[in-house]
C-alpha atoms as a PDB file:
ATOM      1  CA  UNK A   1      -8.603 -17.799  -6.665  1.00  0.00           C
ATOM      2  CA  UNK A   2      -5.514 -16.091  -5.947  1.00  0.00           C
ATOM      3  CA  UNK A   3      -2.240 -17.649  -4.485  1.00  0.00           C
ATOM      4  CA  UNK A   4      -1.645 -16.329  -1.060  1.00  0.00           C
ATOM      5  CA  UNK A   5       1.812 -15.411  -0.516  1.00  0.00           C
ATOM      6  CA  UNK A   6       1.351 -13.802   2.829  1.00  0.00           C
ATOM      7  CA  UNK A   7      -1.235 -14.729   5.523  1.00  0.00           C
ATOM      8  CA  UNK A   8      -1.365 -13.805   9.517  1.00  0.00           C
ATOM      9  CA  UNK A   9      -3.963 -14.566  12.104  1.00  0.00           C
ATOM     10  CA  UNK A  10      -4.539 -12.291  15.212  1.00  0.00           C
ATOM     11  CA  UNK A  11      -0.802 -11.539  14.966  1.00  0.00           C
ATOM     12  CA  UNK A  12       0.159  -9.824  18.006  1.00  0.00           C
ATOM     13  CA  UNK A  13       3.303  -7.957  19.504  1.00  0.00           C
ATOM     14  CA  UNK A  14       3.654  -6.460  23.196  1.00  0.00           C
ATOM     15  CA  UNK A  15       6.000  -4.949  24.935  1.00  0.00           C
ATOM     16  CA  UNK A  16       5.777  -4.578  28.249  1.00  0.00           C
ATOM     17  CA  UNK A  17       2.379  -4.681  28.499  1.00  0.00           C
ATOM     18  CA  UNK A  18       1.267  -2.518  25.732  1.00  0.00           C
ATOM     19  CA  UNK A  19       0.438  -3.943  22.620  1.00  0.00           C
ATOM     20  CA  UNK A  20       2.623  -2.474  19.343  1.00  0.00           C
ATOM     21  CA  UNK A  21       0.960  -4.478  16.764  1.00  0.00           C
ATOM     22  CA  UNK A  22      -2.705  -6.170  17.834  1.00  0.00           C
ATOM     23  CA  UNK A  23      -4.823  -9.050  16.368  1.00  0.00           C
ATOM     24  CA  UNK A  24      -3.561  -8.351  12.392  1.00  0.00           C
ATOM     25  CA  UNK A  25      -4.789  -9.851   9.808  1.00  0.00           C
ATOM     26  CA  UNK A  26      -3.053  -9.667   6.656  1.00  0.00           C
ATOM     27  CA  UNK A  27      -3.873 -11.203   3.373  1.00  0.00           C
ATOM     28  CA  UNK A  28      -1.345 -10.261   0.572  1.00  0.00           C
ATOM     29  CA  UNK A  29      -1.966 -12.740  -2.707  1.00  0.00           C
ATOM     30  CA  UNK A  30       0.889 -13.401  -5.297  1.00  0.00           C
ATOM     31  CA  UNK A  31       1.662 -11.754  -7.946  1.00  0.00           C
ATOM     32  CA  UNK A  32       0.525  -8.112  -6.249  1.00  0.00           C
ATOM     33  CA  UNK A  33       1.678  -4.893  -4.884  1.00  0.00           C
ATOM     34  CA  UNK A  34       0.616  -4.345  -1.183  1.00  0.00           C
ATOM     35  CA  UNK A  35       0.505  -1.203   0.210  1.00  0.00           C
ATOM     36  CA  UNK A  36       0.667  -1.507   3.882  1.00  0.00           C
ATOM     37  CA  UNK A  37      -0.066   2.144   5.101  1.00  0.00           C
ATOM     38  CA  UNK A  38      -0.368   4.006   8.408  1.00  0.00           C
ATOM     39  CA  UNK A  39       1.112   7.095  10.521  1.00  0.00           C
ATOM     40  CA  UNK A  40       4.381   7.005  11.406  1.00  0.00           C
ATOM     41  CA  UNK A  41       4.624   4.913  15.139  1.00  0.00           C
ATOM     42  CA  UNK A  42       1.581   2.773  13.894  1.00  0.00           C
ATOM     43  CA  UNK A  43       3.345  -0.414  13.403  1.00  0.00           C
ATOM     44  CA  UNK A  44       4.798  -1.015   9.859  1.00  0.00           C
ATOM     45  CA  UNK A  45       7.614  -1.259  10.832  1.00  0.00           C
ATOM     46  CA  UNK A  46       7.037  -4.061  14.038  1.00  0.00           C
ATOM     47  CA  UNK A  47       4.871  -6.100  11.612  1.00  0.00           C
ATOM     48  CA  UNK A  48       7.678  -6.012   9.011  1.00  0.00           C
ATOM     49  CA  UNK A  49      10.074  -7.296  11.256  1.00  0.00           C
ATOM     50  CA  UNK A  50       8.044 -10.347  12.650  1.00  0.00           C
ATOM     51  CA  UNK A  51       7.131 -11.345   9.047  1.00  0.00           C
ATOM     52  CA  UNK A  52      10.935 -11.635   8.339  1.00  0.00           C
ATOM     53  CA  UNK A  53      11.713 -13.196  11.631  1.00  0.00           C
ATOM     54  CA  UNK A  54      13.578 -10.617  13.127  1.00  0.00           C
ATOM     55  CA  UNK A  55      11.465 -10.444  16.038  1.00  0.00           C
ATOM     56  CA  UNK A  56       8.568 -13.128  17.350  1.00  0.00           C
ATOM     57  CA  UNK A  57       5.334 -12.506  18.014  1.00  0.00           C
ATOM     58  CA  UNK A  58       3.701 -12.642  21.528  1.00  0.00           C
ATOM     59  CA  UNK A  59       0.769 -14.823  19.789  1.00  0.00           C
ATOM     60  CA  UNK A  60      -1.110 -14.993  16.518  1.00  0.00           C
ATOM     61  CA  UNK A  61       0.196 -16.992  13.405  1.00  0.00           C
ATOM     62  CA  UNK A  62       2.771 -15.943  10.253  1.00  0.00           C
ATOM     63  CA  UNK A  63       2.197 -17.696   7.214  1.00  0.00           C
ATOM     64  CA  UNK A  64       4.206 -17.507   4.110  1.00  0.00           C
ATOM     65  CA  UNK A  65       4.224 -19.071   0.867  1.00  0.00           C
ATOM     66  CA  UNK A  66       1.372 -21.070   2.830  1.00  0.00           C
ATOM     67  CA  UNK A  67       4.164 -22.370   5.438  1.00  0.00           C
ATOM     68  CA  UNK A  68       4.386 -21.786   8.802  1.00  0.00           C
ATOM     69  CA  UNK A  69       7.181 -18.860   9.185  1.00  0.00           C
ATOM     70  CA  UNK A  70       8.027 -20.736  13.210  1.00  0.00           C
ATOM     71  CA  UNK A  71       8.280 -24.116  11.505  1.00  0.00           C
ATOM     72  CA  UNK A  72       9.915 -23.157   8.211  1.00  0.00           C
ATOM     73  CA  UNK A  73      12.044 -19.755   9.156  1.00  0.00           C
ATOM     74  CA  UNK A  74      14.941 -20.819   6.812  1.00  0.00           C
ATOM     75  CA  UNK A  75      13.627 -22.228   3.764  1.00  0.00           C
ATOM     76  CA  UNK A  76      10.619 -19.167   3.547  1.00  0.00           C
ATOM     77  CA  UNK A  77      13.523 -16.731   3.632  1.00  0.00           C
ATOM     78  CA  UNK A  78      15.630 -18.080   1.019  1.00  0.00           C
ATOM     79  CA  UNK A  79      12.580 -17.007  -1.123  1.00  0.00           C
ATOM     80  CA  UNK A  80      12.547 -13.309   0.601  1.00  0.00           C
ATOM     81  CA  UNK A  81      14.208 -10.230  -0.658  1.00  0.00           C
ATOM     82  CA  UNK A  82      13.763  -6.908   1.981  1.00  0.00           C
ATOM     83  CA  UNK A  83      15.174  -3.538   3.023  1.00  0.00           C
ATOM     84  CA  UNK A  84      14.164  -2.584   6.154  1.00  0.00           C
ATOM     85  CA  UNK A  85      14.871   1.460   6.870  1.00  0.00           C
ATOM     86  CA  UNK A  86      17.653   2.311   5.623  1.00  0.00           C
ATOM     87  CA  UNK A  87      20.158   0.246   3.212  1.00  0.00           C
ATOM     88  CA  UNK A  88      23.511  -1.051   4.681  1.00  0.00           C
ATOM     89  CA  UNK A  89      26.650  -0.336   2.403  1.00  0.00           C
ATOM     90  CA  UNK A  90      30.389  -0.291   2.835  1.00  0.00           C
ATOM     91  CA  UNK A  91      30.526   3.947   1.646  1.00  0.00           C
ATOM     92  CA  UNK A  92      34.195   3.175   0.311  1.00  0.00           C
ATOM     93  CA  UNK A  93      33.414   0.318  -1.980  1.00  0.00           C
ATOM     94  CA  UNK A  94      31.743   0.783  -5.478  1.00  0.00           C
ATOM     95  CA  UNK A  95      28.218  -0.694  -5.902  1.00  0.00           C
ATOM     96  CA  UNK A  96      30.004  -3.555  -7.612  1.00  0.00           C
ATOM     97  CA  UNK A  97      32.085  -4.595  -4.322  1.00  0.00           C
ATOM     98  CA  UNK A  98      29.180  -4.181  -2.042  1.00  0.00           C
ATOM     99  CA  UNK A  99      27.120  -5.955  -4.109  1.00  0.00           C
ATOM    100  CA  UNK A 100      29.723  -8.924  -4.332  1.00  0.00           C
ATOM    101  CA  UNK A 101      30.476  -8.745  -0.634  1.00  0.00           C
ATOM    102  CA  UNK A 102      26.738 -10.000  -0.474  1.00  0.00           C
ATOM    103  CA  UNK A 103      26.418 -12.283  -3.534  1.00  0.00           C
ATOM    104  CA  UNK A 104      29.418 -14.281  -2.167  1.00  0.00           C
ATOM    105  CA  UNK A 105      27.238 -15.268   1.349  1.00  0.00           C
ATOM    106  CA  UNK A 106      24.246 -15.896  -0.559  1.00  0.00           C
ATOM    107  CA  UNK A 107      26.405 -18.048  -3.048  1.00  0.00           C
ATOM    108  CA  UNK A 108      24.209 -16.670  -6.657  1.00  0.00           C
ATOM    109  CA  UNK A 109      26.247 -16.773 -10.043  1.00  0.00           C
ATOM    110  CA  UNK A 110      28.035 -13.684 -10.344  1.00  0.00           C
ATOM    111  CA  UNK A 111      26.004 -12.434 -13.446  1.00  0.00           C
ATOM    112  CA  UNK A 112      23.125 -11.908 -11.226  1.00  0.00           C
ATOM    113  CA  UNK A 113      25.014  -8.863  -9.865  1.00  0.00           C
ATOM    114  CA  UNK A 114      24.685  -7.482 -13.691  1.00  0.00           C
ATOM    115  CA  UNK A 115      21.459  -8.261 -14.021  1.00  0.00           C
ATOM    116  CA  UNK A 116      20.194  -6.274 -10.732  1.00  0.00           C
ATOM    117  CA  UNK A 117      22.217  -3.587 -11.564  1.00  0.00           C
ATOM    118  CA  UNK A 118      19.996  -3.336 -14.936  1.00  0.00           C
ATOM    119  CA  UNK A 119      16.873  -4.083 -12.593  1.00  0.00           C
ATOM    120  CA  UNK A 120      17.440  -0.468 -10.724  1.00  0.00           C
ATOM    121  CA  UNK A 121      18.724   1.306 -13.435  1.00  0.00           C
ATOM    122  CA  UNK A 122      22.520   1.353 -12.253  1.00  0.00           C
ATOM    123  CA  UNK A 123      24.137   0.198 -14.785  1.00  0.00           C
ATOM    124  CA  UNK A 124      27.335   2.093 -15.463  1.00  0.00           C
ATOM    125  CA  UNK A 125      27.081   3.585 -12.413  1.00  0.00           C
ATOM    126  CA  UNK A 126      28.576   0.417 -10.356  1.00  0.00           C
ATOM    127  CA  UNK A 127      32.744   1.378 -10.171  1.00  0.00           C
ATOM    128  CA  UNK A 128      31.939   4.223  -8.364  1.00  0.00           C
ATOM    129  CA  UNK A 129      32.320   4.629  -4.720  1.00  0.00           C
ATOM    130  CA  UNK A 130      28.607   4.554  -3.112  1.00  0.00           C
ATOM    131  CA  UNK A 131      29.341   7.543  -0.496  1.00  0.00           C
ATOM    132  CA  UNK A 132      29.304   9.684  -3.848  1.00  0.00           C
ATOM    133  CA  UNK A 133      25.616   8.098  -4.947  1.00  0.00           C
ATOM    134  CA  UNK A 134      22.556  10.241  -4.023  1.00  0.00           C
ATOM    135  CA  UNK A 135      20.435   9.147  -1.531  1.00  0.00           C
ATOM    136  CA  UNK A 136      17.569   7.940  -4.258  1.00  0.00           C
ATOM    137  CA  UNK A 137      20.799   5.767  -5.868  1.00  0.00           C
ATOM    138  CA  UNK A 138      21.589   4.429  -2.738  1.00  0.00           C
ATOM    139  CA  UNK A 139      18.292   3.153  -2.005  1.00  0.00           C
ATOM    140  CA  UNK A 140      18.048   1.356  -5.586  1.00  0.00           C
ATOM    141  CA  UNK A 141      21.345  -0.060  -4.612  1.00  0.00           C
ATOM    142  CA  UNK A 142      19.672  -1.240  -1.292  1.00  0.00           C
ATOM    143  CA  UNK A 143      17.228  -2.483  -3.769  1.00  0.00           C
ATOM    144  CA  UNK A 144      19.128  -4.685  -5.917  1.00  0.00           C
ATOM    145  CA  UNK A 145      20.789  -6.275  -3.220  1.00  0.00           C
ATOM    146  CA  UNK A 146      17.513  -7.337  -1.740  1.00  0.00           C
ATOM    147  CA  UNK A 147      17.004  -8.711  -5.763  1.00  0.00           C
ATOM    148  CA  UNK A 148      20.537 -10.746  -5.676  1.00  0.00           C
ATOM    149  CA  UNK A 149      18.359 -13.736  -4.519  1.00  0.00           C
ATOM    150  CA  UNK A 150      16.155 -14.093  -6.902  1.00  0.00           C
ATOM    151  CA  UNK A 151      13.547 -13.427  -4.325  1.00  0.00           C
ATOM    152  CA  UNK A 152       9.748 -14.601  -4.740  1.00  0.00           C
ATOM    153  CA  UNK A 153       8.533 -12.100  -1.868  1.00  0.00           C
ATOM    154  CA  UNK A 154       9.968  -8.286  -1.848  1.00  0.00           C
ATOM    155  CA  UNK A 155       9.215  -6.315   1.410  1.00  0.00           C
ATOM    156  CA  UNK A 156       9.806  -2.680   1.050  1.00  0.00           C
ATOM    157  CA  UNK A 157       9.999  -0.345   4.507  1.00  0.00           C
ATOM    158  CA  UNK A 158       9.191   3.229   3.876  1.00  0.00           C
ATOM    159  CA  UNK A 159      11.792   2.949   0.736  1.00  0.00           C
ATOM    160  CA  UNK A 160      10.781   6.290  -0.377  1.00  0.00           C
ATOM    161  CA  UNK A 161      11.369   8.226   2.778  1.00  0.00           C
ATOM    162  CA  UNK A 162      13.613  11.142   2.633  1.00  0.00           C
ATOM    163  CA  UNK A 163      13.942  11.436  -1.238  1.00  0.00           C
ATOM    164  CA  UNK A 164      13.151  14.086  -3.539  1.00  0.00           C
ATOM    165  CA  UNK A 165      10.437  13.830  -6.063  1.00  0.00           C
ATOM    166  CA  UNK A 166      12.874  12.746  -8.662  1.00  0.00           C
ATOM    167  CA  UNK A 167      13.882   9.920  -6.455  1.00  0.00           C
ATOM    168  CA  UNK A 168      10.722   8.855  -5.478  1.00  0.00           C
ATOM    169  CA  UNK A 169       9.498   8.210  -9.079  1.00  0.00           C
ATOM    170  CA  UNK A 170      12.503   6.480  -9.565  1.00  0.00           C
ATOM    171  CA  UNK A 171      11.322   4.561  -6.266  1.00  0.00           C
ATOM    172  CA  UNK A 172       7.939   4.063  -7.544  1.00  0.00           C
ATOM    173  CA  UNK A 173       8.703   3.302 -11.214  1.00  0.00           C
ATOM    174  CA  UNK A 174      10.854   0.516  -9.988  1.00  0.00           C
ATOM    175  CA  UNK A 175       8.376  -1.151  -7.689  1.00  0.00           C
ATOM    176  CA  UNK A 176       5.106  -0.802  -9.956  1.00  0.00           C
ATOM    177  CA  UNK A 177       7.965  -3.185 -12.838  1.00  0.00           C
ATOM    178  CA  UNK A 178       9.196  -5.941 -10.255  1.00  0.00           C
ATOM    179  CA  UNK A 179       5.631  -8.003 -10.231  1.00  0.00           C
ATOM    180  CA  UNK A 180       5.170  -7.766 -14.146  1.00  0.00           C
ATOM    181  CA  UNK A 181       8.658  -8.039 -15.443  1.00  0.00           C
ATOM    182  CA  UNK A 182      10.658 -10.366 -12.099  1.00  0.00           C
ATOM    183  CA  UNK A 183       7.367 -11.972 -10.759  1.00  0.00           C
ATOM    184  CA  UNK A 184       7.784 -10.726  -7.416  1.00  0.00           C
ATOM    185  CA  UNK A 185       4.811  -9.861  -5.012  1.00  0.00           C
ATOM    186  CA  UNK A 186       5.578  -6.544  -2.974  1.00  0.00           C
ATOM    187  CA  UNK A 187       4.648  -5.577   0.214  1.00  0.00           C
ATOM    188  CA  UNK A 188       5.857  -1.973   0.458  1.00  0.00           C
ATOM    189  CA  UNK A 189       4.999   0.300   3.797  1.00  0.00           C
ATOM    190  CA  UNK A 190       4.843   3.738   3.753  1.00  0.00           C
ATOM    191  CA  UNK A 191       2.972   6.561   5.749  1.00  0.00           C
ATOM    192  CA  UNK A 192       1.699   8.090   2.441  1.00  0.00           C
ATOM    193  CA  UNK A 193      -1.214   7.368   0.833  1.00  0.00           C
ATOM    194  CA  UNK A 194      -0.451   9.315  -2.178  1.00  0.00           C
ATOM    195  CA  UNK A 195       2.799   7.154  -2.674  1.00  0.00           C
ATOM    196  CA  UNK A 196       0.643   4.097  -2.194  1.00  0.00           C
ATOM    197  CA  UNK A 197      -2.442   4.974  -4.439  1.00  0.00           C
ATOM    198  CA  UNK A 198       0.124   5.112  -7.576  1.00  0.00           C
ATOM    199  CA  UNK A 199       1.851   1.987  -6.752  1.00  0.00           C
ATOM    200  CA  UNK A 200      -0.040  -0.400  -5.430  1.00  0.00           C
ATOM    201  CA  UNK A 201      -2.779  -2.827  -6.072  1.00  0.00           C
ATOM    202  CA  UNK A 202      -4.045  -3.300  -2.405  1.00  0.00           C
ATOM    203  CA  UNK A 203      -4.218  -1.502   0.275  1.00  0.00           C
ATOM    204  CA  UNK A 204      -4.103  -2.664   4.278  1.00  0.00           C
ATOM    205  CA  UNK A 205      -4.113   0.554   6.744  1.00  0.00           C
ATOM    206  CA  UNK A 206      -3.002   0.560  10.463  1.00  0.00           C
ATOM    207  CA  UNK A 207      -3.745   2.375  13.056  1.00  0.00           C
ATOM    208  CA  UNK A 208      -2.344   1.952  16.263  1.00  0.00           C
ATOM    209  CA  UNK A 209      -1.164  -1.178  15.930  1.00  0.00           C
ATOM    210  CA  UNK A 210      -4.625  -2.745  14.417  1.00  0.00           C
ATOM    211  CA  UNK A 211      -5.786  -2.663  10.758  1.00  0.00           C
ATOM    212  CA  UNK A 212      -8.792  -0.601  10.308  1.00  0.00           C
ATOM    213  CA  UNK A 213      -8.992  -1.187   6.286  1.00  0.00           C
ATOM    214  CA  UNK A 214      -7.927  -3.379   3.717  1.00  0.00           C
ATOM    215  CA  UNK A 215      -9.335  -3.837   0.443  1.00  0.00           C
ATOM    216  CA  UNK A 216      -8.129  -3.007  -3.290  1.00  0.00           C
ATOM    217  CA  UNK A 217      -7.225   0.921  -4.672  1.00  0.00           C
ATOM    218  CA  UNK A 218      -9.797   0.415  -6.425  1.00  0.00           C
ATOM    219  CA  UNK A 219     -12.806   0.138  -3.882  1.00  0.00           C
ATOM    220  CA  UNK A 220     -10.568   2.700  -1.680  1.00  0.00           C
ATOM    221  CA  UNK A 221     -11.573   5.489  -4.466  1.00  0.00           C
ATOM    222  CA  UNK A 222     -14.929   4.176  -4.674  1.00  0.00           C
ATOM    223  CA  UNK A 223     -15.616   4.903  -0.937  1.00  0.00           C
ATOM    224  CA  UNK A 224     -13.779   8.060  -0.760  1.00  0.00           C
ATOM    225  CA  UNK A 225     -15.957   9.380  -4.003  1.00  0.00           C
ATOM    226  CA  UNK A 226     -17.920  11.874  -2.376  1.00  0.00           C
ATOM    227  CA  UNK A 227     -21.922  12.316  -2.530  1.00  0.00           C
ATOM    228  CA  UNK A 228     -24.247  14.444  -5.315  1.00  0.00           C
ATOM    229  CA  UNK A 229     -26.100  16.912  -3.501  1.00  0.00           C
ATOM    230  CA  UNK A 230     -29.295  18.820  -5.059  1.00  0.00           C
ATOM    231  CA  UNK A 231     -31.421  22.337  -4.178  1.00  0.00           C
ATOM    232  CA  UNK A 232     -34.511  21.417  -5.008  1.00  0.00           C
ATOM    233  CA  UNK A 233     -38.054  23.499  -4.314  1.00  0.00           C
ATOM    234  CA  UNK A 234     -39.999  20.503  -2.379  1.00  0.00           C
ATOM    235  CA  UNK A 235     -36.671  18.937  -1.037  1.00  0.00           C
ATOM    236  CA  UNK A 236     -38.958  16.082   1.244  1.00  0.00           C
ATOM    237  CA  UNK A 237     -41.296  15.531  -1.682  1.00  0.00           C
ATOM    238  CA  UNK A 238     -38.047  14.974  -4.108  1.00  0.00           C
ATOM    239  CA  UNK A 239     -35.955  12.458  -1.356  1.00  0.00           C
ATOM    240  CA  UNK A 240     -39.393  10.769  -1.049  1.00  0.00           C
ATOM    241  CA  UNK A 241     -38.826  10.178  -4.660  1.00  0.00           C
ATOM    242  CA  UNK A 242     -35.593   9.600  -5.082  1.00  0.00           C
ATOM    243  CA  UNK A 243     -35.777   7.131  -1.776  1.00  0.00           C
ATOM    244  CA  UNK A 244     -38.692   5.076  -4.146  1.00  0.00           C
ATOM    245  CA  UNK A 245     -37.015   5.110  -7.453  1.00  0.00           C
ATOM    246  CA  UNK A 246     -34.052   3.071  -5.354  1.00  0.00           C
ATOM    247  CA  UNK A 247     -31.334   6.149  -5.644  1.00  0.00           C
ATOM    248  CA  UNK A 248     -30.744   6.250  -1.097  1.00  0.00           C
ATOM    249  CA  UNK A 249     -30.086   9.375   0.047  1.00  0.00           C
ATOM    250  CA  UNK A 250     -31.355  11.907   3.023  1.00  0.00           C
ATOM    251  CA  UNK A 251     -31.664  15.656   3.904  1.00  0.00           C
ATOM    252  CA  UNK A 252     -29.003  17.688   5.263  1.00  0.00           C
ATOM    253  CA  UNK A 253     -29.040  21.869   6.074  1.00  0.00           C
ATOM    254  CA  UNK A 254     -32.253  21.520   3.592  1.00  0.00           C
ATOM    255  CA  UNK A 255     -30.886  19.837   0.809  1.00  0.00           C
ATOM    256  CA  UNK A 256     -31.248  16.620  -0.728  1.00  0.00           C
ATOM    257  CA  UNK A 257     -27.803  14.228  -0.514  1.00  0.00           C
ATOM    258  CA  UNK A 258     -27.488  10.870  -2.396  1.00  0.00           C
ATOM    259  CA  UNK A 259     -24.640   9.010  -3.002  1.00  0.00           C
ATOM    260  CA  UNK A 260     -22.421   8.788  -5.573  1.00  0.00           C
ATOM    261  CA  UNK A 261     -24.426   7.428  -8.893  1.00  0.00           C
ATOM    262  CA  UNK A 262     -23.509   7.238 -12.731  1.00  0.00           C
ATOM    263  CA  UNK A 263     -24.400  10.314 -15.135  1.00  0.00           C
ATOM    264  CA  UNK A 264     -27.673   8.177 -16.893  1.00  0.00           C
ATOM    265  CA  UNK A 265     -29.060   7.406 -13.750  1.00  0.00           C
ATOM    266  CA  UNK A 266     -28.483  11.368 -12.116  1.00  0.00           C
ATOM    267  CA  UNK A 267     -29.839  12.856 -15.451  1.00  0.00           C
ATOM    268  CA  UNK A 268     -32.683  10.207 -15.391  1.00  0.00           C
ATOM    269  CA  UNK A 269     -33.898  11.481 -11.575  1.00  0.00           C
ATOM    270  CA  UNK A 270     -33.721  14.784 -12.536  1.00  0.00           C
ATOM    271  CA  UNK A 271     -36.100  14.642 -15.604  1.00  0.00           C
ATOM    272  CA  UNK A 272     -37.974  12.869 -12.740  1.00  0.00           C
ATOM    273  CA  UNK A 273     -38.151  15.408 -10.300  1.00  0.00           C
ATOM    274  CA  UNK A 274     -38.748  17.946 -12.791  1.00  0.00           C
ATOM    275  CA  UNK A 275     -41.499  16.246 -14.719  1.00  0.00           C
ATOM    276  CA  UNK A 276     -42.973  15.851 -10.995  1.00  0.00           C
ATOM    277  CA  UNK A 277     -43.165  19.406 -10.536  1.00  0.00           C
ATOM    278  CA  UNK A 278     -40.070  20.389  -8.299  1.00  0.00           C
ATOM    279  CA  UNK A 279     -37.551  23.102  -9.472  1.00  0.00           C
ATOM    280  CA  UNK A 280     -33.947  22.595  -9.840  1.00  0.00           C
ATOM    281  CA  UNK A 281     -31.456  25.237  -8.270  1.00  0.00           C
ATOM    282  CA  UNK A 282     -28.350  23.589  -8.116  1.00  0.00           C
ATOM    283  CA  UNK A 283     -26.608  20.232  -8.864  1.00  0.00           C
ATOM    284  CA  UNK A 284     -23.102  19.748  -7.353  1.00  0.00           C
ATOM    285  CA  UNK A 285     -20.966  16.587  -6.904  1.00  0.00           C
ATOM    286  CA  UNK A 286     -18.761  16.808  -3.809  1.00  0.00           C
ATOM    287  CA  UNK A 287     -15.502  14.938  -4.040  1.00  0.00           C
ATOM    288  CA  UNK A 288     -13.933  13.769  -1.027  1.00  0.00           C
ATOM    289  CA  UNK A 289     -10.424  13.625  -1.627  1.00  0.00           C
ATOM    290  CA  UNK A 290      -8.845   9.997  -0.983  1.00  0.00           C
ATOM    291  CA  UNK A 291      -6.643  11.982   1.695  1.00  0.00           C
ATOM    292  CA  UNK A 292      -9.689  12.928   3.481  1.00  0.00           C
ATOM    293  CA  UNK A 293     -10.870   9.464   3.900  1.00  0.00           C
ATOM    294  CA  UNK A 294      -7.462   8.611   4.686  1.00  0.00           C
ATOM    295  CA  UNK A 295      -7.466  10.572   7.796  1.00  0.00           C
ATOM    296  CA  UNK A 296     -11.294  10.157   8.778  1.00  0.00           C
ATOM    297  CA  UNK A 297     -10.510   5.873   9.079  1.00  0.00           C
ATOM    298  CA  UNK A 298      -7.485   6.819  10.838  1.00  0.00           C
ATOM    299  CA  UNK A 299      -8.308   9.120  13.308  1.00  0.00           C
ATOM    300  CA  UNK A 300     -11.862   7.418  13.589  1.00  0.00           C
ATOM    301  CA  UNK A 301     -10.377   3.831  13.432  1.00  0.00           C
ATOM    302  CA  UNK A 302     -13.352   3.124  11.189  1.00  0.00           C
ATOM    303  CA  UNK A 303     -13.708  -0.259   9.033  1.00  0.00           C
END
């Protein structure tokens, strides 16, 4: 069983009354990318701060590294690398200076500054001034100084927002090579789901303030993968069939809908339905794109 890096309970946030972030549950395991998704206003951002103990909870339970974050604040965050919003930088100073300016309160050897500078792809770039770096080089430099710790735990905010599509695949190509090459689990937030179906491994959404899905990519695709829908000539005679050789399915606007099934097995319940007398008018597979299903468990708040 996988190590769990990050684990709350009924984690809860209110201000004033109204609840920003209510009863969530996360569940990120080591070693993974964790795409924690949702509109913009939906809570990322509150959640992100109360795992890194910028702001406390009203009630509910942070654990990381299987510690409790209340009990063990200090020694957890030694461990945690993060850029919240934007990255903070002295505009004057190279990337070199800034970077120092940081490596001398966390106390690291300097040739960790080198080797995050390789990490993000910034080598040679690191004498110049940082007001002159684009806004996709500034984040990377944002980045690597959340790396100058040797962090176990890398927690991402929106990193993406703002760039162009050059910058985020720079973005992206850098996260998806921190677990494999550094070791480092990332938790990465962002409000798009295209941006998270390319980089991560799991997938927690939020919707006003509570999660409403959280499972792998993987089973994401598999429940946004549409339905096989057939004109038949006897349409209740053929779901009667279909319905006893174990395929599900039902009738809609006269026409027979089953879910999503594997070529063999559609090709085998046609020569069924065929060999039982019904004609065939159409086949068609309707796709539901993952953006679709995206919006139907967030406006619907559906599990």
């Amino acid at each position: 069983m996988k190590e769990t890096v990050i684990e709350t309970k009924d984690l809860l946030k209110e201000y004033r009354g109204r609840a920003a972030v209510e009863r969530l549950n996360l569940n990120i395991g080591k070693g993974e990318i964790y795409g924690f998704l949702g509109p913009n206003g939906a809570g990322k951002t509150t959640t992100i701060r109360m795992l890194l103990g910028l702001i406390k909870p009203t009630s509910g339970q942070i654990k990381v590294f299987g510690q409790e974050l209340r009990k063990n604040k200090l020694q957890i965050l030694r461990k945690v690398g993060s850029l919240v919003e934007s990255p903070s930088y002295y505009g004057h100073l190279s990337a070199l200076d800034n970077l120092e300016a940081i490596r001398r309160i966390l106390n690291v050897p300097k040739q960790r500054i080198a080797e995050v500078l390789d990490i993000v792809s910034l080598t040679g770039e690191e004498k110049r001034p940082v007001k002159g770096f684009s806004l996709g080089m500034k984040q990377r430099l944002g980045i690597a100084a959340a790396l100058l710790g040797s962090p176990e735990l890398l927690i991402l905010d929106e990193p993406t927002n703002g760039l162009d599509p050059s910058g985020i695949q720079e973005i992206r190509s850098l996260i998806k090579r921190l677990p494999e090459e550094q070791g480092i689990t990332v938790l990465v937030s962002s409000h798009l789901l295209s941006e998270i179906e390319q980089m991560a491994d799991t997938v927690g959404i939020i919707r006003q303030g509570k999660m409403v899905y959280q499972d792998s990519i993987a089973h994401l695709q598999q429940q946004a993968a549409g339905d096989l829908r057939l004109a038949v000539s006897e349409p209740e005679a053929a779901l009667a069939l279909a319905l006893r050789r174990g395929c599900g399915g039902e009738m809609q606007d006269g026409r027979l809908v089953l879910p999503r099934m594997s070529d063999a097995r559609v090709a085998l319940l046609i020569k069924e339905l065929v060999e039982d007398g019904h004609a065939i008018y159409r086949v068609e597979e309707r796709r539901q794109s993952l953006e679709e299903f995206f919006l139907q468990v967030v406006e619907g708040g559906a599990s």
